[in-house]
Every structure is written in structure tokens, then in C-alpha cells.
C-alpha atoms as a PDB file:
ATOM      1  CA  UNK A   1     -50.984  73.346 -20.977  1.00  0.00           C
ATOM      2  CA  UNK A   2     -50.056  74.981 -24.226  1.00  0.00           C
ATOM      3  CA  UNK A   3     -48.779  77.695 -22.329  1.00  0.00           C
ATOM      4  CA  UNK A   4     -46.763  75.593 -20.201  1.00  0.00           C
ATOM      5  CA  UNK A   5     -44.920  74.490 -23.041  1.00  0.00           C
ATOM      6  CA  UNK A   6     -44.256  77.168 -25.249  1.00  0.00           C
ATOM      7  CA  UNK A   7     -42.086  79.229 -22.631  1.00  0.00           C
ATOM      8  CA  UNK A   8     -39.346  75.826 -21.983  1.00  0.00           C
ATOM      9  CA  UNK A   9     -39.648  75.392 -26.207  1.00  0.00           C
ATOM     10  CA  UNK A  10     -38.914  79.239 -26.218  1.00  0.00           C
ATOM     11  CA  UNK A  11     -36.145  78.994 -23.766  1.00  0.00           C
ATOM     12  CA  UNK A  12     -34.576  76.432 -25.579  1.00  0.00           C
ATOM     13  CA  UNK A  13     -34.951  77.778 -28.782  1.00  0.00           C
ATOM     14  CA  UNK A  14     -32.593  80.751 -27.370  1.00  0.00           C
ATOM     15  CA  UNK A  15     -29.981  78.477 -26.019  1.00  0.00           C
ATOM     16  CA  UNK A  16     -29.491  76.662 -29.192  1.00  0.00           C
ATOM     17  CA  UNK A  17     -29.529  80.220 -31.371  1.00  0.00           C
ATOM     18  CA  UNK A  18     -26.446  81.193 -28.704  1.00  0.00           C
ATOM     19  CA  UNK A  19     -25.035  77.850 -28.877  1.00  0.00           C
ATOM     20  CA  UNK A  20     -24.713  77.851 -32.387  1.00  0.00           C
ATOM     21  CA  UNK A  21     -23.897  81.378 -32.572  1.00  0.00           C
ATOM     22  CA  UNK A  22     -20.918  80.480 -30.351  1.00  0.00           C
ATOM     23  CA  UNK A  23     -20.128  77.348 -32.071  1.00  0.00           C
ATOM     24  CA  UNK A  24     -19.818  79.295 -35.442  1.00  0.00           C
ATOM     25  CA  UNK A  25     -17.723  81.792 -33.967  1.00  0.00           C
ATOM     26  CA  UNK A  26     -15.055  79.362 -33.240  1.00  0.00           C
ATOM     27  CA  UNK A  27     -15.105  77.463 -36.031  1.00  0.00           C
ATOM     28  CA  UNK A  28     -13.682  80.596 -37.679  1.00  0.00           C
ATOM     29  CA  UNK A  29     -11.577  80.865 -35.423  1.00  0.00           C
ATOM     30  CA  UNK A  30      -9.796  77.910 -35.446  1.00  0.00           C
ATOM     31  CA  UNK A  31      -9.852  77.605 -38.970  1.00  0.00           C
ATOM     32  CA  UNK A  32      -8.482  80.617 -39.453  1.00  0.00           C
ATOM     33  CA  UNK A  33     -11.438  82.361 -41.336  1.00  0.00           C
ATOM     34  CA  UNK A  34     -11.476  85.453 -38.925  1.00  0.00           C
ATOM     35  CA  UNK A  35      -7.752  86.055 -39.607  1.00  0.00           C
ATOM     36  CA  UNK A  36      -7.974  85.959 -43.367  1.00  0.00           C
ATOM     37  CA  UNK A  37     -10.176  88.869 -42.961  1.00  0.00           C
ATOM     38  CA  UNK A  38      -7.483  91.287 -41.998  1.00  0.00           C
ATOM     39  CA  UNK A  39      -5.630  90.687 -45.755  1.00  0.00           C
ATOM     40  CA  UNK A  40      -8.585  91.334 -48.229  1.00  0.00           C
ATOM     41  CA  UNK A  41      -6.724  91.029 -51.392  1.00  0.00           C
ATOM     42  CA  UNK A  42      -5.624  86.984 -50.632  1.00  0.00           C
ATOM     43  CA  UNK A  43      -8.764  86.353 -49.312  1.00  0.00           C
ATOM     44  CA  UNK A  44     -10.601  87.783 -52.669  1.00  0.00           C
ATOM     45  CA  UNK A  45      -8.129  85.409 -54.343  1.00  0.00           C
ATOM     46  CA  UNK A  46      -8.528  82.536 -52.531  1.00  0.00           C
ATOM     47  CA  UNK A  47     -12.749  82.869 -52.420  1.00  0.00           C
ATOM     48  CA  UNK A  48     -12.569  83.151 -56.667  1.00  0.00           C
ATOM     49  CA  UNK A  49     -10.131  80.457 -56.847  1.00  0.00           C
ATOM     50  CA  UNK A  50     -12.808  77.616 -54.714  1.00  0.00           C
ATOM     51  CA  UNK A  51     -15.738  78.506 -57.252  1.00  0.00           C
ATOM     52  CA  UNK A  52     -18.441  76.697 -55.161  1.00  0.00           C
ATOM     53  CA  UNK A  53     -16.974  76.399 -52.185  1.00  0.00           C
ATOM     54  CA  UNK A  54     -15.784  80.221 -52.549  1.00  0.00           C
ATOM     55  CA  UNK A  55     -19.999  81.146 -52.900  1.00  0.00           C
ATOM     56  CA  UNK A  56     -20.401  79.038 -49.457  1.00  0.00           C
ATOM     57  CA  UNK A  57     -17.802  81.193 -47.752  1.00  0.00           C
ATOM     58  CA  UNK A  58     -18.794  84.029 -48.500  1.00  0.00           C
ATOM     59  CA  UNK A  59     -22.679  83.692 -48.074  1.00  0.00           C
ATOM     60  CA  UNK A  60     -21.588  82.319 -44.635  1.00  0.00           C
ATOM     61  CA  UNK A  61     -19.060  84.735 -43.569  1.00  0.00           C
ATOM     62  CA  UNK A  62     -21.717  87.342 -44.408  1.00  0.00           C
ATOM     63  CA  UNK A  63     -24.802  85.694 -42.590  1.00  0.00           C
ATOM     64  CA  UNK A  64     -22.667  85.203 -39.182  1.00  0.00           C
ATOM     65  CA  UNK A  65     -20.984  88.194 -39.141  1.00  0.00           C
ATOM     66  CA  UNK A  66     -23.295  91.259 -40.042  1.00  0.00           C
ATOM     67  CA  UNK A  67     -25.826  90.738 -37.445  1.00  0.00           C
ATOM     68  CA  UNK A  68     -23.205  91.255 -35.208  1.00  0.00           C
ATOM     69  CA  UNK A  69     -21.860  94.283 -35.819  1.00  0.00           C
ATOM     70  CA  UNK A  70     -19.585  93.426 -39.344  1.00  0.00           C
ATOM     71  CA  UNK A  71     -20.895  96.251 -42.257  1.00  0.00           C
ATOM     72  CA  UNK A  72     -22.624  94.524 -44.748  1.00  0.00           C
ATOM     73  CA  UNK A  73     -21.396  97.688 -46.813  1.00  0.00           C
ATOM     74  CA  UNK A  74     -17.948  95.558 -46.619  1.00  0.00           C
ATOM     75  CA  UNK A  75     -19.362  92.159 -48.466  1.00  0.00           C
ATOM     76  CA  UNK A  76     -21.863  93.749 -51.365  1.00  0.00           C
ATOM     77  CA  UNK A  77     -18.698  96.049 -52.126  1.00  0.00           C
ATOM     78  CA  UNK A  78     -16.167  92.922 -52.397  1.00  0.00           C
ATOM     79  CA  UNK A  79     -18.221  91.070 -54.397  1.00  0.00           C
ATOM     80  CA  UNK A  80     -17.987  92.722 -57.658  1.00  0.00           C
ATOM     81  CA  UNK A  81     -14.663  93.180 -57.053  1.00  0.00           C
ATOM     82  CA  UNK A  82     -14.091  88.855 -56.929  1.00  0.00           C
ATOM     83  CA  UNK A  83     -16.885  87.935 -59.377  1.00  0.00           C
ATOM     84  CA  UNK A  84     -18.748  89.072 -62.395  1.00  0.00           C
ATOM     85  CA  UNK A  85     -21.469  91.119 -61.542  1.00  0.00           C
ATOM     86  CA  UNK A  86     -24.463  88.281 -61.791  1.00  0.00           C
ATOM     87  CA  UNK A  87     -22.657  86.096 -59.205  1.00  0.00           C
ATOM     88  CA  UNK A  88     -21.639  89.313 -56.959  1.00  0.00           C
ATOM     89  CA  UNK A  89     -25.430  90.248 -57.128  1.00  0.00           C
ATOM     90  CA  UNK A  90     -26.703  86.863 -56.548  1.00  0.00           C
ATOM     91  CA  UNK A  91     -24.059  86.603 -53.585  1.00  0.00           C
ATOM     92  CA  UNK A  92     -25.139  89.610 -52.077  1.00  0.00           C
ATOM     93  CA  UNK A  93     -28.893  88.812 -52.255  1.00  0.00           C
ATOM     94  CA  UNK A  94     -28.571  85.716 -50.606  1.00  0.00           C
ATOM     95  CA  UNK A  95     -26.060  86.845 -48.095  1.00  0.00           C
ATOM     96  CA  UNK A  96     -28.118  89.902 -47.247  1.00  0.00           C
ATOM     97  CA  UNK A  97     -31.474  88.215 -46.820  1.00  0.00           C
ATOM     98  CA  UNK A  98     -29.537  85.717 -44.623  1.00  0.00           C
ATOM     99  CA  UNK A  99     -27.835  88.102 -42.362  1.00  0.00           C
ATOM    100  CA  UNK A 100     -31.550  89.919 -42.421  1.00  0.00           C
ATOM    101  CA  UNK A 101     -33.386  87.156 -40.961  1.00  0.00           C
ATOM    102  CA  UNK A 102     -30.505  85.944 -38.398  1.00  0.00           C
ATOM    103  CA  UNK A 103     -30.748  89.738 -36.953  1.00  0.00           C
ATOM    104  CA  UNK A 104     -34.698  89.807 -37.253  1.00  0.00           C
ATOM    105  CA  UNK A 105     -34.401  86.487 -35.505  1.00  0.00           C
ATOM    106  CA  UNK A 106     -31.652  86.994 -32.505  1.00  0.00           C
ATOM    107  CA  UNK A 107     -33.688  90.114 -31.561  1.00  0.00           C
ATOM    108  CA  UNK A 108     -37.050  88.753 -31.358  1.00  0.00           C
ATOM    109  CA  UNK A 109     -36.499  85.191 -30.256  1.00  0.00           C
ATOM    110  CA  UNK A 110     -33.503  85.255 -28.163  1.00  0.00           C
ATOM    111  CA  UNK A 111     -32.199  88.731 -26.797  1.00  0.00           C
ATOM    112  CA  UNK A 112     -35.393  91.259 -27.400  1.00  0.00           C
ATOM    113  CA  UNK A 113     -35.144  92.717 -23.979  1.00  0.00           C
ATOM    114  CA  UNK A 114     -31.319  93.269 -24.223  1.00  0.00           C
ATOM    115  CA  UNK A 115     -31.983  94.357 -28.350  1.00  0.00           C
ATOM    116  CA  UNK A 116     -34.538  96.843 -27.304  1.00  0.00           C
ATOM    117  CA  UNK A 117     -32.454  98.724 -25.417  1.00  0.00           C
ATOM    118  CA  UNK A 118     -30.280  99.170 -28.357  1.00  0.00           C
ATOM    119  CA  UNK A 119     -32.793 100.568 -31.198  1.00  0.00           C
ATOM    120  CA  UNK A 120     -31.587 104.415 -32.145  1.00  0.00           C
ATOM    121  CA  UNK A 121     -35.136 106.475 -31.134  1.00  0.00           C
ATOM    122  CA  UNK A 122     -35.313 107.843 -34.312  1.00  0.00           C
ATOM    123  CA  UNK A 123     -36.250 104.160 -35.644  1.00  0.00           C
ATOM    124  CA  UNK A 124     -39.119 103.911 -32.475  1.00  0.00           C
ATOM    125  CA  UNK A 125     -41.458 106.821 -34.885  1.00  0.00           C
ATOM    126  CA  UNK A 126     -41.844 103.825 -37.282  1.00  0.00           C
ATOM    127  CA  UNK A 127     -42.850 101.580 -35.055  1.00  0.00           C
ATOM    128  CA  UNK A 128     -46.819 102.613 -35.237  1.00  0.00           C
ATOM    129  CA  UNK A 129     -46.441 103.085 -39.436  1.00  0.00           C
ATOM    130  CA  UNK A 130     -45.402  99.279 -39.208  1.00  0.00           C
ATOM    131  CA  UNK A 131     -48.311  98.486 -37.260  1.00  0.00           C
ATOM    132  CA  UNK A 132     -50.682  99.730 -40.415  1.00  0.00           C
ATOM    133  CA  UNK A 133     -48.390  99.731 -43.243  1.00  0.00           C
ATOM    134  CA  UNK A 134     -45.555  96.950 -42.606  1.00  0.00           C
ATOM    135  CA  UNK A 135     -44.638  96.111 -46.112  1.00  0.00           C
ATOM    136  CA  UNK A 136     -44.003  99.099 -47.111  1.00  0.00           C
ATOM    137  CA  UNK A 137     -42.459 100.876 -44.314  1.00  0.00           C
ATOM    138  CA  UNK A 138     -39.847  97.941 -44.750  1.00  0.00           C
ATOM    139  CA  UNK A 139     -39.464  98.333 -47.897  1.00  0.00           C
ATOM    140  CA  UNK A 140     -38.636 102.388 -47.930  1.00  0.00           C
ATOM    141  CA  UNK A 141     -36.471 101.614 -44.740  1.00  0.00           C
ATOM    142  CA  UNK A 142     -34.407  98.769 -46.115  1.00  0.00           C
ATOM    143  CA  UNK A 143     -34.382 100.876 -49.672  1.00  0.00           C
ATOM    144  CA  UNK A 144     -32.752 104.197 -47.907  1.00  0.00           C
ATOM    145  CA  UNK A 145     -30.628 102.258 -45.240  1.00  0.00           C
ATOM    146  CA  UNK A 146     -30.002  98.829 -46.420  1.00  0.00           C
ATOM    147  CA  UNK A 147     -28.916  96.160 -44.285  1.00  0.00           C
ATOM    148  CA  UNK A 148     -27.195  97.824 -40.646  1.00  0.00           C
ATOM    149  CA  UNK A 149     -27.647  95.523 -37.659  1.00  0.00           C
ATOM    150  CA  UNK A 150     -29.819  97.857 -35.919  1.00  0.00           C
ATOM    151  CA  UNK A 151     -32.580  97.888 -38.185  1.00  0.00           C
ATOM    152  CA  UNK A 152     -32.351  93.927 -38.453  1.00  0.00           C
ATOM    153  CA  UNK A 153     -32.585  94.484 -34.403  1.00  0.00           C
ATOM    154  CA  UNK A 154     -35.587  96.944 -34.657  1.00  0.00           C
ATOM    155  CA  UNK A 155     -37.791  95.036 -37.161  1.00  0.00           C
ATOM    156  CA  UNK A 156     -37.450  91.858 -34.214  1.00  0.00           C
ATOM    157  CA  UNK A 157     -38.445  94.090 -31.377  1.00  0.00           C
ATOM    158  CA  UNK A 158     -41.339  95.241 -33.212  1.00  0.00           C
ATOM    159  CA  UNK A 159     -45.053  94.240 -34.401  1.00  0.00           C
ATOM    160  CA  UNK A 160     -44.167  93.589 -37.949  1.00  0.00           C
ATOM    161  CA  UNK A 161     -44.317  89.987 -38.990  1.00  0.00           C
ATOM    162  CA  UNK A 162     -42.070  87.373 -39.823  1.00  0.00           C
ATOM    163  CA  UNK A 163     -42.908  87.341 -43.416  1.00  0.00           C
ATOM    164  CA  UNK A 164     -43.963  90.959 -44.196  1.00  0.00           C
ATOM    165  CA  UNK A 165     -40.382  91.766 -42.829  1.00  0.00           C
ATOM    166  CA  UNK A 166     -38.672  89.268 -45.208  1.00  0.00           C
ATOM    167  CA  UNK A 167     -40.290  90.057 -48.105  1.00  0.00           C
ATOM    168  CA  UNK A 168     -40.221  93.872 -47.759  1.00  0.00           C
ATOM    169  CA  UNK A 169     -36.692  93.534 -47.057  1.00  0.00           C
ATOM    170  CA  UNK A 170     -36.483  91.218 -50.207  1.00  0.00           C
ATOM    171  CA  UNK A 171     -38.112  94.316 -52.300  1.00  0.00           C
ATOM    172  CA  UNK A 172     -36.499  96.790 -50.763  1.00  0.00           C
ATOM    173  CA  UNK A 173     -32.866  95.337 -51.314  1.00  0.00           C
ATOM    174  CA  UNK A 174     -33.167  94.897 -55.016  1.00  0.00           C
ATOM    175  CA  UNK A 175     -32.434  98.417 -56.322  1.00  0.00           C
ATOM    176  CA  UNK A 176     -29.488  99.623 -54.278  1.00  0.00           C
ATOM    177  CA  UNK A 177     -27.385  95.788 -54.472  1.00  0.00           C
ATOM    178  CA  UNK A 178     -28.026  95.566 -57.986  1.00  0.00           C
ATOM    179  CA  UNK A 179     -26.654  99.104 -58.329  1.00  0.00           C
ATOM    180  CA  UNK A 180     -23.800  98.134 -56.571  1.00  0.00           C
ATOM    181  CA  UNK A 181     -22.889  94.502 -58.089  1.00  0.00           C
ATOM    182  CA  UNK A 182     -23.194  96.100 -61.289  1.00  0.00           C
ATOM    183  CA  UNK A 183     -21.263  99.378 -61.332  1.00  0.00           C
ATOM    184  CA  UNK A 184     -18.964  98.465 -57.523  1.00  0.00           C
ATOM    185  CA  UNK A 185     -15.840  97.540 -60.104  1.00  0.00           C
ATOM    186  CA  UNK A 186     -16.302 100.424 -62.422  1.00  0.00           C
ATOM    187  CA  UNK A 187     -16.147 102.537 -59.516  1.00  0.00           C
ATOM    188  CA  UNK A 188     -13.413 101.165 -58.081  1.00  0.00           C
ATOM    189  CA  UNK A 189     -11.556 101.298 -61.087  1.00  0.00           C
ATOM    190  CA  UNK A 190     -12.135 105.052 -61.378  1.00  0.00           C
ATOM    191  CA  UNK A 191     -11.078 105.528 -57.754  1.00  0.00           C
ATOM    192  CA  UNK A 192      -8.222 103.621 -57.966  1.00  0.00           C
ATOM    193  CA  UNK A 193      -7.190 105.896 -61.445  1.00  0.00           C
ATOM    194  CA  UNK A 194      -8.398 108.917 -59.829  1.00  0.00           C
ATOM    195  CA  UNK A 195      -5.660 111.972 -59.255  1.00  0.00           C
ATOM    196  CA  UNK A 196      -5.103 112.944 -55.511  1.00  0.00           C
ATOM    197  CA  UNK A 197      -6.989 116.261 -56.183  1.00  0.00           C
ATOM    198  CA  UNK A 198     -10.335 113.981 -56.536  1.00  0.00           C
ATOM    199  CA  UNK A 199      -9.734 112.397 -53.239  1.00  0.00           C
ATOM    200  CA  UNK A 200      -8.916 115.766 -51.692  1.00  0.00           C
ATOM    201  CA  UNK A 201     -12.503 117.194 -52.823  1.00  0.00           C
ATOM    202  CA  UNK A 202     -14.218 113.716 -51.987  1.00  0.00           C
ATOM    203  CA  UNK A 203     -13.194 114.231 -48.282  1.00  0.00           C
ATOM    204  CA  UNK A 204     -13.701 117.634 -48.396  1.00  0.00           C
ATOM    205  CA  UNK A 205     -17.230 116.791 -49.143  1.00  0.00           C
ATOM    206  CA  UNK A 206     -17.812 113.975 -46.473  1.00  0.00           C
ATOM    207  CA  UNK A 207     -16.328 116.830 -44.086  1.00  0.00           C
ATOM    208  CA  UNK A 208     -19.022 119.148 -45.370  1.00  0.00           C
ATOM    209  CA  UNK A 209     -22.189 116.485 -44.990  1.00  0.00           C
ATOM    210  CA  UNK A 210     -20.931 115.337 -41.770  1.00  0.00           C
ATOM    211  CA  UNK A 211     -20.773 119.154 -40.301  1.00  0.00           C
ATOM    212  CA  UNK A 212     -23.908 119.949 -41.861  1.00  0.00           C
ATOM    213  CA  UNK A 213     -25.601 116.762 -40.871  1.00  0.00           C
ATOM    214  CA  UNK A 214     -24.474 117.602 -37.192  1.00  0.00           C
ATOM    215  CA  UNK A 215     -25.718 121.626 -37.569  1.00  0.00           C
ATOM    216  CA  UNK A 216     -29.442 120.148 -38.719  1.00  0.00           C
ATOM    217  CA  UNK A 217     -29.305 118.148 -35.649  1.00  0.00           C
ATOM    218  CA  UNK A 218     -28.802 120.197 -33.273  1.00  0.00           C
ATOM    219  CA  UNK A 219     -31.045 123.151 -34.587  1.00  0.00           C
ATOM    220  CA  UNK A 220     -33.771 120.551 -34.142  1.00  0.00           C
ATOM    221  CA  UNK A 221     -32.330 119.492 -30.686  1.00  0.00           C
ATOM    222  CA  UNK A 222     -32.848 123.565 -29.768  1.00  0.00           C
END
């Protein structure tokens, strides 16, 4: 009997995720939220100017749209560059451990079969490590590669809990958002200032780790 209700529970526990998933969606939509994306600038202004409200927006925007495909690189950078660092940090944290557990949760509660199928292999080797040491392979994989959807994806479809998965995550997010809140509008600023010869040897260098990146891969592919 317990059986027989746990799988219509289940079912509609799915349902409801998409339904509210869906009902989020357009709600930005027709409110416009989705089209103040494409001009950052007024929407920075318009998030510092609602105080409160702005700190909603933001946490929401960010906990709807990563999971999905949005960079989370995109909200931790725009926060220092609306609010002073504590806020920008404290924004980030809680946006980022909400987008973490909406992810963790789509995959293994509503769409783990479809999710599955998505996981890069390279993330399968850590599937076993979880198995015996789940905090802290979180916590190194959240450290080196933050907060991208598939990783919220393969920490669902795996055997790591619920709880060792948030608070690994929790650890592991500290270091590089802090980093971040606190030195994103310094570095801006010295971007921004920067003469077109830095820019020239910054992309020279992304060239150079991307070809090199691609050379290590396929000597091991050989």
C-alpha cells in the first residue's frame, strides 16, 4: 500500500514542478522581466533603485533561470556591479544555493531519465567517489566549476543525498563568490580603463588555452 501511493504522490509532484516551472516562465513574460534582460545597464538601474524588491528580483530571476540553461557566471558578475559587495555576496549566495537545489531537484524528481541522458561522461567517473566520499567530492566539484546546470543535473541523477549535496555545495561556493562580490567591480573597472593592447593579449590568451585545451584532448582521445 505504501508503494501504491508513493508513485501517484511522485507523479504529481512532477506535474506541479512543470506547472510551476511553466507558470513562472510566463509571468516573466508578460511582465516584461525576460525583455529587460536584453538592456543590462537599465535593468542594473532599475534592480538598485527597488532596494527590497530589487533583492527579490534578482534572487528570483537567478533561481528560475540558471537551471535552465541561463550562466550563473552572468548574475554573481552583475551583482557587484549594482550593490556593495556584502549585498552582491549575500545575493549571490542565496541565488546560487537556490538555482542549486531547483536543478538538483528537476533532475531527480521530475525529468531524471531525460537529465541522464544529458550528464557530460567526464562527470559519470565521480559518480562512485560520491558514493564513499559525497561531501567532499561536492565540495571540490562545486569549488573548481561552480554552479553550471549540468552539474546541478548530475548531482540529481546520482546517489548523493539531498543534504550532503546542499551543504557541500554551500562549502564549496563560499571561496570563489566571495572572490568575485568582492573584487567583480575592481575588475571591471580595470577592464573598462584597460588600453586595447590588454584586450588584444587577453584574447590572444583565451585563443591559446582553448587550442591547447583541445590538443590535450585529443592526445588522450589517441
Amino acid at each position: 500500500m505504501p508503494e501504491a501511493y508513493a508513485r501517484p504522490s511522485l507523479r504529481a509532484l512532477r506535474v506541479g514542478a512543470l506547472v510551476l516551472l511553466a507558470l513562472g516562465l510566463l509571468v516573466a513574460w508578460r511582465t516584461g522581466a525576460l525583455a529587460e534582460l536584453r538592456q543590462p545597464s537599465r535593468l542594473a538601474r532599475e534592480l538598485a533603485e527597488l532596494h527590497g524588491w530589487g533583492y527579490f528580483a534578482f534572487v528570483a530571476a537567478y533561481t528560475l533561470l540558471q537551471p535552465f540553461g541561463v550562466p550563473g557566471t552572468v548574475f554573481i558578475w552583475a551583482a557587484p556591479l549594482i550593490w556593495p559587495w556584502p549585498v552582491a555576496f549575500a545575493l549571490s549566495m542565496t541565488g546560487t544555493m537556490a538555482a542549486s537545489v531547483v536543478g538538483f531537484s528537476f533532475a531527480r524528481l521530475v525529468a531524471r531519465d531525460w537529465v541522464a541522458g544529458l550528464i557530460p561522461p567526464r562527470l559519470r567517473a565521480y559518480d562512485e567517489a560520491l558514493g564513499r566520499h559525497g561531501f567532499a567530492t561536492v565540495f571540490v566539484l562545486r569549488l573548481l566549476f561552480w554552479m553550471p546546470f549540468y552539474l546541478h543535473a548530475f548531482f540529481g541523477v546520482s546517489r548523493v543525498g539531498f543534504w550532503t549535496h546542499f551543504w557541500g555545495s554551500l562549502a564549496g561556493y563560499v571561496l570563489p563568490l566571495l572572490l568575485v562580490s568582492y573584487f567583480g567591480q575592481r575588475a571591471f573597472d580595470a577592464l573598462r580603463a584597460a588600453p586595447p593592447a590588454v584586450w588584444l593579449a587577453l584574447g590572444a590568451a583565451v585563443v591559446v588555452a582553448g587550442l591547447a585545451a583541445w590538443a590535450i584532448r585529443r592526445r588522450r582521445a589517441a
